[in-house]
C-alpha atoms as a PDB file:
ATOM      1  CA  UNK A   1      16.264   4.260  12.733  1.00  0.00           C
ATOM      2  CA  UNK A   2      12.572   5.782  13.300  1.00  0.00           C
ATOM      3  CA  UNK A   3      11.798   8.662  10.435  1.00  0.00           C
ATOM      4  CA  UNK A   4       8.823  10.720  10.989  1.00  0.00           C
ATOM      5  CA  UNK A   5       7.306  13.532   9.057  1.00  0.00           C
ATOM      6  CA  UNK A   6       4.611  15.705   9.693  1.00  0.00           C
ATOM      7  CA  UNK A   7       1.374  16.604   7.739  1.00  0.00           C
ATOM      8  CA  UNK A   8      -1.592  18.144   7.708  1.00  0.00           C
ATOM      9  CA  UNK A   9      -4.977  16.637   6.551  1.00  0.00           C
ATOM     10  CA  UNK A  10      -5.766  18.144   3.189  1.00  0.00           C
ATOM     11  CA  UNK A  11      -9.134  18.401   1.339  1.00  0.00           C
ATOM     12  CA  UNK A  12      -8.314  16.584  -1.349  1.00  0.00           C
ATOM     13  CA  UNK A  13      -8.184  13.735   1.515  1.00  0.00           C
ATOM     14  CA  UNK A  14     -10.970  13.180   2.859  1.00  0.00           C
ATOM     15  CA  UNK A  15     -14.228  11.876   2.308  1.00  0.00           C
ATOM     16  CA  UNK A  16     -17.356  10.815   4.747  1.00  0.00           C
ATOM     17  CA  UNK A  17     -17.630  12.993   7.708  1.00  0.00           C
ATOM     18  CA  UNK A  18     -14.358  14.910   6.849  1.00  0.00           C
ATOM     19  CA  UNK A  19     -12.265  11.966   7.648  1.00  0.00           C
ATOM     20  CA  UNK A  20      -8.618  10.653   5.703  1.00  0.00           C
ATOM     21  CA  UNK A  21      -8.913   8.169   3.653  1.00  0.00           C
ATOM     22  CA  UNK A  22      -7.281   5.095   3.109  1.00  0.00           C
ATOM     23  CA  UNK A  23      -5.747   5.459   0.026  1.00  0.00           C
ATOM     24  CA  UNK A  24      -4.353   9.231   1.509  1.00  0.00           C
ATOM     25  CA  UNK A  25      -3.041   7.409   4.563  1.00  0.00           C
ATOM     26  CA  UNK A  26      -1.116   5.105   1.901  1.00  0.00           C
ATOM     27  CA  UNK A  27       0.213   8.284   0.153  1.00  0.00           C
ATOM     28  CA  UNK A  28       1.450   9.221   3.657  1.00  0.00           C
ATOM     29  CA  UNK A  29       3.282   5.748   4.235  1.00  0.00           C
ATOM     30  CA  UNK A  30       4.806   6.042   0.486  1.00  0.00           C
ATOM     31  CA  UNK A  31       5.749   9.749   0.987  1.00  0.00           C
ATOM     32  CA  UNK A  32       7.946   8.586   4.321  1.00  0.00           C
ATOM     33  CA  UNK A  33       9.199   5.560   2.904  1.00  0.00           C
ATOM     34  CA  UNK A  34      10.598   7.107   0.136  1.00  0.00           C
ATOM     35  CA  UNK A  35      12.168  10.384   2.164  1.00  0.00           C
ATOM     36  CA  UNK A  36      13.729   6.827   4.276  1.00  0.00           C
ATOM     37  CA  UNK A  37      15.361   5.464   1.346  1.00  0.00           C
ATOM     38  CA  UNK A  38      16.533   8.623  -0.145  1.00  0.00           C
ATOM     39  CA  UNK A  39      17.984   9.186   3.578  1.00  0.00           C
ATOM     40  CA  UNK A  40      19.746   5.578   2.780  1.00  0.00           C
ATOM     41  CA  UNK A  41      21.061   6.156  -0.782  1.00  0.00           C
ATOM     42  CA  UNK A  42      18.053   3.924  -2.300  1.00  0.00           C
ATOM     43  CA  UNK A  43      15.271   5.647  -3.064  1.00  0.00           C
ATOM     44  CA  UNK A  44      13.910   7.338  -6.423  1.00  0.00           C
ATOM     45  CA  UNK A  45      16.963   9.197  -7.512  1.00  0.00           C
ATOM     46  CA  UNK A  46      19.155   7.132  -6.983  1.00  0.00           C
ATOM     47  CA  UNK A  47      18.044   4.241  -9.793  1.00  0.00           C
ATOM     48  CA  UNK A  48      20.335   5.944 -12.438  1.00  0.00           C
ATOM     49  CA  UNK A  49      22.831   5.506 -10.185  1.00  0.00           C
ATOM     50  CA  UNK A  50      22.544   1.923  -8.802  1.00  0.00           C
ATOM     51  CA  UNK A  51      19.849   0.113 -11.048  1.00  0.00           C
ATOM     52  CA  UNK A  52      17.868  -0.908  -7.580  1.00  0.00           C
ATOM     53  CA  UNK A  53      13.978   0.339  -7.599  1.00  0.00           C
ATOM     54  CA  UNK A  54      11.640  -0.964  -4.543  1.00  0.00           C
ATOM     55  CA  UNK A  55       8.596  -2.557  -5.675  1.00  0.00           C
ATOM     56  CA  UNK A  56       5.831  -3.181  -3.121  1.00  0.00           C
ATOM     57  CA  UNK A  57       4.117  -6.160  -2.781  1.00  0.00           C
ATOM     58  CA  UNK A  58       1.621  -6.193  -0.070  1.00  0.00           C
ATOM     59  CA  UNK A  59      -0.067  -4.137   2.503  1.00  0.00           C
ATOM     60  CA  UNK A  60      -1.960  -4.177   5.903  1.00  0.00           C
ATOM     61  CA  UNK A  61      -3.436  -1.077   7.173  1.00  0.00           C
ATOM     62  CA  UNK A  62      -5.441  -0.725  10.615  1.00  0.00           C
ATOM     63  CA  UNK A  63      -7.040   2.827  11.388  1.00  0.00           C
ATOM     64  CA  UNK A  64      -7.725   3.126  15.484  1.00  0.00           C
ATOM     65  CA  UNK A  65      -9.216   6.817  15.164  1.00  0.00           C
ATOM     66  CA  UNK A  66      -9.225   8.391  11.913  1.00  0.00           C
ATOM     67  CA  UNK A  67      -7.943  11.829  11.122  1.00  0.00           C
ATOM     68  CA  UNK A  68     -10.067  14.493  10.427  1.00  0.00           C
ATOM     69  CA  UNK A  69      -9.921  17.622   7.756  1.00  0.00           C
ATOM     70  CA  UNK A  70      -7.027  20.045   9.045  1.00  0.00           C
ATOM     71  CA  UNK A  71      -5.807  17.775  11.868  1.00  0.00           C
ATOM     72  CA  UNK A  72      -1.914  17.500  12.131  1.00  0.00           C
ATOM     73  CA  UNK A  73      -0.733  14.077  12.103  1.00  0.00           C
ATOM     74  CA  UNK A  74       2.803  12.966  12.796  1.00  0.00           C
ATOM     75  CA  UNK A  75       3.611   9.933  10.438  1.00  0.00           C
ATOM     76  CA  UNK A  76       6.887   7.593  11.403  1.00  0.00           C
ATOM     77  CA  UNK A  77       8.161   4.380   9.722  1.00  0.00           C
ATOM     78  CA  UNK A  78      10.741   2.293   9.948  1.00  0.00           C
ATOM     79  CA  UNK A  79      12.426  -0.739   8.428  1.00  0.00           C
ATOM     80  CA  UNK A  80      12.867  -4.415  10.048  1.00  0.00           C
ATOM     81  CA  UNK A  81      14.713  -7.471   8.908  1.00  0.00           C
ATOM     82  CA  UNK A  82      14.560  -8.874   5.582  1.00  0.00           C
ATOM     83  CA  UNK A  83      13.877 -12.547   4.832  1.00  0.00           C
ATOM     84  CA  UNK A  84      15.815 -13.306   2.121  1.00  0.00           C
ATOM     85  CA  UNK A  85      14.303 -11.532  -0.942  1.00  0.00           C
ATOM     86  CA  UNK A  86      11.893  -9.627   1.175  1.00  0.00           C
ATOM     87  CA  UNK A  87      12.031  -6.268   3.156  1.00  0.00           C
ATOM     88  CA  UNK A  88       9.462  -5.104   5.531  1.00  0.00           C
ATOM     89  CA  UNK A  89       8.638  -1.822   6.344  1.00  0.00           C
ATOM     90  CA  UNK A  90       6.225  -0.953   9.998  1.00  0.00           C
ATOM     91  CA  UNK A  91       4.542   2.419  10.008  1.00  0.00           C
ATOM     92  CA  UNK A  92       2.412   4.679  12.785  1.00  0.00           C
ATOM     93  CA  UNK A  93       0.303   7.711  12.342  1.00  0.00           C
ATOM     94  CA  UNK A  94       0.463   9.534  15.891  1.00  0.00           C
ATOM     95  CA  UNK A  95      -1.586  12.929  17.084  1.00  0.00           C
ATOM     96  CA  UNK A  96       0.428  15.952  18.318  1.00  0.00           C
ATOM     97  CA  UNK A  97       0.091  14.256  21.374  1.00  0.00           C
ATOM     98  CA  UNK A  98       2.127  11.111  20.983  1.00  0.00           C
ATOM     99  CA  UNK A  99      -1.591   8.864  20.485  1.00  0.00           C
ATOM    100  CA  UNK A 100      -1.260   5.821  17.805  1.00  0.00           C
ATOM    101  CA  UNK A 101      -4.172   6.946  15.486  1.00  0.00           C
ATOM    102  CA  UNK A 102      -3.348   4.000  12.747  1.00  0.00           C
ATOM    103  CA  UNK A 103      -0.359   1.374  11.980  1.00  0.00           C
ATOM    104  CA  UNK A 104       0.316  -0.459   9.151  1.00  0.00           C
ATOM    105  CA  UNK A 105       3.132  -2.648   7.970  1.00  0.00           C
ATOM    106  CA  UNK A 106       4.393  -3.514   4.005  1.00  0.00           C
ATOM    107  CA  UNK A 107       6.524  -5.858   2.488  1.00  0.00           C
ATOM    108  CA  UNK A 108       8.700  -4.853  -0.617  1.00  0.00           C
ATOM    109  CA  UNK A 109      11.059  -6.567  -3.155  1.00  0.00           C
ATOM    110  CA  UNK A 110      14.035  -4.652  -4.397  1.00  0.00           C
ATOM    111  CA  UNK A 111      14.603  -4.989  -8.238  1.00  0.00           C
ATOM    112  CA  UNK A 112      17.804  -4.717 -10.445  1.00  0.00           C
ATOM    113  CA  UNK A 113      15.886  -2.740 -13.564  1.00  0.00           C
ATOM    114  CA  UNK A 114      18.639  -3.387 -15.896  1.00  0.00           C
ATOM    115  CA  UNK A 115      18.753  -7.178 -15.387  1.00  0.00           C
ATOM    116  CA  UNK A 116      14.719  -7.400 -14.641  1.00  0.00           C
ATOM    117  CA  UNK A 117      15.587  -9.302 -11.503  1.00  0.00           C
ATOM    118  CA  UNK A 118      15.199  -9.420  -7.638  1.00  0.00           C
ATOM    119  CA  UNK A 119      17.808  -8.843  -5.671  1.00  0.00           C
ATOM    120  CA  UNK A 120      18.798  -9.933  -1.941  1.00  0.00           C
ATOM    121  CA  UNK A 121      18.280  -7.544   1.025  1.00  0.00           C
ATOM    122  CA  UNK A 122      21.253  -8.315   2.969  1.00  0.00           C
ATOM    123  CA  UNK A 123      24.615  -6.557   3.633  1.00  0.00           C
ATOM    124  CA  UNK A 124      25.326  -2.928   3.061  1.00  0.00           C
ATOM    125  CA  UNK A 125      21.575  -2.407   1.507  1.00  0.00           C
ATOM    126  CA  UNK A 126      20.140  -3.484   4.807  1.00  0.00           C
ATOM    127  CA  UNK A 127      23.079  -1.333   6.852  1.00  0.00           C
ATOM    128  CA  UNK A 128      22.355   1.668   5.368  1.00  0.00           C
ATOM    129  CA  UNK A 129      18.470   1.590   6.416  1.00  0.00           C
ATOM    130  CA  UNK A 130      19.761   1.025   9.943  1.00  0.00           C
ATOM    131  CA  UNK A 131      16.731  -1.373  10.734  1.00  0.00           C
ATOM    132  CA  UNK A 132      14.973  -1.761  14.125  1.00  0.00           C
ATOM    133  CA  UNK A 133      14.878  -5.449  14.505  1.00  0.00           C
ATOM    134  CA  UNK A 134      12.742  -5.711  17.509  1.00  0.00           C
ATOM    135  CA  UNK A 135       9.864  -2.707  17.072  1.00  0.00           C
ATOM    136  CA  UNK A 136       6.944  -4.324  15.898  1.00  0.00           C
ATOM    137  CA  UNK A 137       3.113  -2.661  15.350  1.00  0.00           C
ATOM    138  CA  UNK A 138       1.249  -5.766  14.959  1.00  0.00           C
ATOM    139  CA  UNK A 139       1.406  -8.432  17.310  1.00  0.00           C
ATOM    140  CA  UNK A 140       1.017 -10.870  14.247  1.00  0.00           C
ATOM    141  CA  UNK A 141       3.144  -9.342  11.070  1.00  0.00           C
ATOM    142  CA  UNK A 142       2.484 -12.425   8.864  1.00  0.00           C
ATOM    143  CA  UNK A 143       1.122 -11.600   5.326  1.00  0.00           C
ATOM    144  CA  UNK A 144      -1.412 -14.574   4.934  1.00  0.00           C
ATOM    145  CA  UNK A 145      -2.343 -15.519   1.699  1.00  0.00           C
ATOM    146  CA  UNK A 146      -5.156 -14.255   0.638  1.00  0.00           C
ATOM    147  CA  UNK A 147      -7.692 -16.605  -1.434  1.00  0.00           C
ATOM    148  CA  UNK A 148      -9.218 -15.373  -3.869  1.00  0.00           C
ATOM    149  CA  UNK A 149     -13.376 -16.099  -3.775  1.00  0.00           C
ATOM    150  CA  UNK A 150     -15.185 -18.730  -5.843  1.00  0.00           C
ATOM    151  CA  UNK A 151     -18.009 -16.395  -6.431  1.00  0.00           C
ATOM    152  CA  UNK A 152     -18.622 -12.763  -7.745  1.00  0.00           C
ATOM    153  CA  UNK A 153     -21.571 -11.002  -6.935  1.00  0.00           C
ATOM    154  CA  UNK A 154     -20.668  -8.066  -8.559  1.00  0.00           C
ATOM    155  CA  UNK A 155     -17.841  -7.158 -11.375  1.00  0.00           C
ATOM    156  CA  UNK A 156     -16.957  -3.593 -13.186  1.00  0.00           C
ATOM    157  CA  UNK A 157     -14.307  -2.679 -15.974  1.00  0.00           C
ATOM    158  CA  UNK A 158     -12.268  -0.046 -16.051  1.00  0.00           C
ATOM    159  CA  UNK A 159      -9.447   0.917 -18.411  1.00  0.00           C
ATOM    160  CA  UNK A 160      -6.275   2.120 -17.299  1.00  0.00           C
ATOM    161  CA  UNK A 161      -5.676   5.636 -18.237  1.00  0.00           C
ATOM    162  CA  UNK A 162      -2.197   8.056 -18.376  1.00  0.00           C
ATOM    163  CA  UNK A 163      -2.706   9.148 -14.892  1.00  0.00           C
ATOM    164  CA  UNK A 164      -3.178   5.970 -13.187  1.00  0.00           C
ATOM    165  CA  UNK A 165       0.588   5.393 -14.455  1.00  0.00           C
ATOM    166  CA  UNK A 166       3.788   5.952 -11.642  1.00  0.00           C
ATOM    167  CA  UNK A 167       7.478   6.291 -12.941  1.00  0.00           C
ATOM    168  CA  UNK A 168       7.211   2.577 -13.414  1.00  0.00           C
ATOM    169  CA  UNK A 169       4.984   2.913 -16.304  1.00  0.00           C
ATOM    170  CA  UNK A 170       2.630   0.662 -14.180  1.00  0.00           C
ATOM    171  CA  UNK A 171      -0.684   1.612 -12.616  1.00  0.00           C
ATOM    172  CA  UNK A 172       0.454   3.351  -9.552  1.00  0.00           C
ATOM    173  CA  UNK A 173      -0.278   1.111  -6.019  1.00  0.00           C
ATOM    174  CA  UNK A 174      -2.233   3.763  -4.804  1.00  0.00           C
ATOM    175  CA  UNK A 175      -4.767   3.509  -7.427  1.00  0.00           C
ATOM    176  CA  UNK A 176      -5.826  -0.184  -6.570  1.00  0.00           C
ATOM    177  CA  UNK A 177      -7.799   1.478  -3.609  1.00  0.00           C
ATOM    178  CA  UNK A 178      -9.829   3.509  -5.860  1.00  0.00           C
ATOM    179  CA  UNK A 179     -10.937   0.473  -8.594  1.00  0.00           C
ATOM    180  CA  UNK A 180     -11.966  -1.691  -5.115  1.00  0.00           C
ATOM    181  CA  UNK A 181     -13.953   1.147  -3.965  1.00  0.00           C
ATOM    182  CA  UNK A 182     -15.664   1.839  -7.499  1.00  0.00           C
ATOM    183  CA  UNK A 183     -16.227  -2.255  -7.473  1.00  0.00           C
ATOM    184  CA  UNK A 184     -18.213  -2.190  -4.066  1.00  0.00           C
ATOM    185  CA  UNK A 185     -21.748  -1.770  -3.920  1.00  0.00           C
ATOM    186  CA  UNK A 186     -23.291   1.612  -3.496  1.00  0.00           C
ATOM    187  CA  UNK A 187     -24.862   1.154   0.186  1.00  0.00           C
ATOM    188  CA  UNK A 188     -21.521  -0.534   1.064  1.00  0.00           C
ATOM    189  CA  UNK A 189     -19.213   2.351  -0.069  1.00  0.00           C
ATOM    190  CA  UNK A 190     -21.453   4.981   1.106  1.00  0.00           C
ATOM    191  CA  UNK A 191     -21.936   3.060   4.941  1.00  0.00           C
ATOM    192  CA  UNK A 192     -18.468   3.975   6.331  1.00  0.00           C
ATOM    193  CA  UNK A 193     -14.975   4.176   6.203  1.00  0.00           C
ATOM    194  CA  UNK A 194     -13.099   0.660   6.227  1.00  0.00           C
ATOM    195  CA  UNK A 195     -10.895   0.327   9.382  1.00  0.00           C
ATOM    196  CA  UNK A 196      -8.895  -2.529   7.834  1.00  0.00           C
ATOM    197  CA  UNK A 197      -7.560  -2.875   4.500  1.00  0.00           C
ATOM    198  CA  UNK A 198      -5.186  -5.544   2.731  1.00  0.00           C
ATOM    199  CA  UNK A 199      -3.657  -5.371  -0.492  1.00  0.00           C
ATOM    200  CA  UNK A 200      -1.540  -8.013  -1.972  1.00  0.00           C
ATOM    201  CA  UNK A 201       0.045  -7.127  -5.136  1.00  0.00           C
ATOM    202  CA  UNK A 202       0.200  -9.586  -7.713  1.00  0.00           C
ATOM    203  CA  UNK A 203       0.916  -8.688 -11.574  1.00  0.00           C
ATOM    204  CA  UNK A 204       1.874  -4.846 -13.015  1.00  0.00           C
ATOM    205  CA  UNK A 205      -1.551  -3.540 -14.529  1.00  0.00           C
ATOM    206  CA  UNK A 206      -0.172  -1.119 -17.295  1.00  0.00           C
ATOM    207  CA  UNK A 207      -1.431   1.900 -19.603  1.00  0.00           C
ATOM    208  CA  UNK A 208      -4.864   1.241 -22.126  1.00  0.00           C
ATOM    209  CA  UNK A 209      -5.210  -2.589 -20.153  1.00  0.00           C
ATOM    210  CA  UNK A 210      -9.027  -3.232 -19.574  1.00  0.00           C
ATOM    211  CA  UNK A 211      -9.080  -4.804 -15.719  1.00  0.00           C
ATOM    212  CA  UNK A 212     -12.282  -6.629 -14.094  1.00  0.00           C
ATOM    213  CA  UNK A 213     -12.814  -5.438 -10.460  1.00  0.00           C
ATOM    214  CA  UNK A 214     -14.685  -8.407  -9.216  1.00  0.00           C
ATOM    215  CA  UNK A 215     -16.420  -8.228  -5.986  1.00  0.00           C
ATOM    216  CA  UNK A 216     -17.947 -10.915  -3.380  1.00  0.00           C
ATOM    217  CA  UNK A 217     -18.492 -10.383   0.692  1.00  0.00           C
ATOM    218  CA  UNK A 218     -17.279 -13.680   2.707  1.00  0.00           C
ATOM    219  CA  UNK A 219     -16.490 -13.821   6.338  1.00  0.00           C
ATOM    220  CA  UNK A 220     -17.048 -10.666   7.123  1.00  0.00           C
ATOM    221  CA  UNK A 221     -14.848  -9.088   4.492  1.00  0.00           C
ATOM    222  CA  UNK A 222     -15.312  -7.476   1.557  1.00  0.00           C
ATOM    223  CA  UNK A 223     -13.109  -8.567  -0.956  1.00  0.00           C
ATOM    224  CA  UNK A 224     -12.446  -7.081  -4.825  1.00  0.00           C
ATOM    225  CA  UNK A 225     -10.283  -9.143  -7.203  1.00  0.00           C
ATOM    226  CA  UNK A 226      -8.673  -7.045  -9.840  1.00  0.00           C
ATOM    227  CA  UNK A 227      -8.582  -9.430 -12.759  1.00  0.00           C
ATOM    228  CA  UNK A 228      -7.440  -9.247 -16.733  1.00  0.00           C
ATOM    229  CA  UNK A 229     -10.595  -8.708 -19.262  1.00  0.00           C
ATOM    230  CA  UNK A 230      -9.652 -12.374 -20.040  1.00  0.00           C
ATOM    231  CA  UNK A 231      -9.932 -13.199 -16.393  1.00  0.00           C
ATOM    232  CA  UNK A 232      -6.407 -15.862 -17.024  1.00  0.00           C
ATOM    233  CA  UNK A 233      -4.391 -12.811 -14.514  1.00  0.00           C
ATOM    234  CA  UNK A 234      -4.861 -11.679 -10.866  1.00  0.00           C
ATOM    235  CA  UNK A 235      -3.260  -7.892 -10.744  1.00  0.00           C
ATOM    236  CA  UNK A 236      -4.131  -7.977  -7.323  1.00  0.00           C
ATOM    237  CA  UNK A 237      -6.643  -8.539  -4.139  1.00  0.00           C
ATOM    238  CA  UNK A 238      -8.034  -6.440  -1.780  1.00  0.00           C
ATOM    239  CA  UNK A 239      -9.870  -6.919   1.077  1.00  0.00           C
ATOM    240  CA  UNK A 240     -11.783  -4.188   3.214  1.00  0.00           C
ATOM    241  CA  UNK A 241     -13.698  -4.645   6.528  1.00  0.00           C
END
């Protein structure tokens, strides 16, 4: 089953030369996901009901042309297999006329929140999100690992405030875009837009925690770990290029 959704490019979305951002492309994905699993009986309102609550672990976004201030954009998603514990989740941006504008794919575990545990994707959970098992927007869907750098050249703090918190009482995903870009130097942030953009998700940041965005350029990415103020946890790492 495709789902698709339409929207128009707000203000509040864009940045250099009236263009989306990443992080409001993201919102789009989430916003489409979730109307997928509330079409399937799993999304937000139905935790009382079932004790299941998706929680996303990694990301890979690719824009092809970006989406400007006012432009209509068509936004479709769909789920694929899951691999034992894991469910993945493909997703297009399209103009009004049918052109692929950006793709991006995610990969999600699906938590019992009374037990605290992760639960298989198999049987009538998979059924119900009537996956297309053969629809692919990457040629290569692998999540690599991403290493973390040796070096820093660069590290902020910031501490986690009431609205960086979702219904999880974590620090919402979205929000990881925002302390990479604050960790990036000034003449890198203000150069361009980032066409590519991974996010793996490793440890819950949550309210009044004090994170270290730590940032170092290697091969032609630019990478920000998010790291405790003790530096022993990785919340998370993000690379941009």
């Amino acid at each position: 089953m495709i789902v698709e959704n339409k929207y128009n490019v707000k203000l509040s979305e864009i940045s250099i030369n009236n263009e989306i951002t990443n992080k409001a492309l993201l919102g789009d994905f989430e916003d489409i996901g979730g109307i997928h699993s509330n079409m399937a009986g799993y999304g937000l309102l139905d935790i009382p009901k079932n004790h299941l609550s998706w929680i996303l672990l990694d990301w890979k976004l690719k824009v092809i042309k970006r989406p400007k201030y006012a432009e209509k954009i068509i936004v479709k998603t769909w789920s694929k297999n899951a691999v034992k514990c894991y469910a993945y989740r493909d997703f297009e941006v399209c103009d009004e006329k049918g052109n692929i504008m950006a793709q991006a794919i995610s990969k999600w575990v699906l938590v019992d929140v009374e037990q605290s545990k992760i639960v298989r994707v198999e049987g009538n959970i998979l059924e119900s999100y009537n996956p297309e098992l053969n629809k692919t927007v990457f040629e290569n869907e692998d999540f690599d690992k991403i290493k973390e750098p040796q070096n820093y050249m660069s590290e902020t703090q910031y501490k986690v405030k009431r609205a960086d918190i979702d219904v999880n009482n974590h620090m919402h995903n979205l929000n990881y875009v925002d302390l990479a870009n604050e960790a990036l130097p000034e003449e890198v942030y203000r150069e361009k837009h980032f066409d590519n953009l991974r996010i793996s998700y490793k440890k819950e940041i949550k309210l009044e925690e004090t994170v270290k965005c730590k940032y170092a350029y290697e091969n032609n990415k630019h990478i920000v770990a998010i790291k405790s103020e003790d530096d022993k946890i990785l919340h998370a790492i993000i690379e941009m290029w």
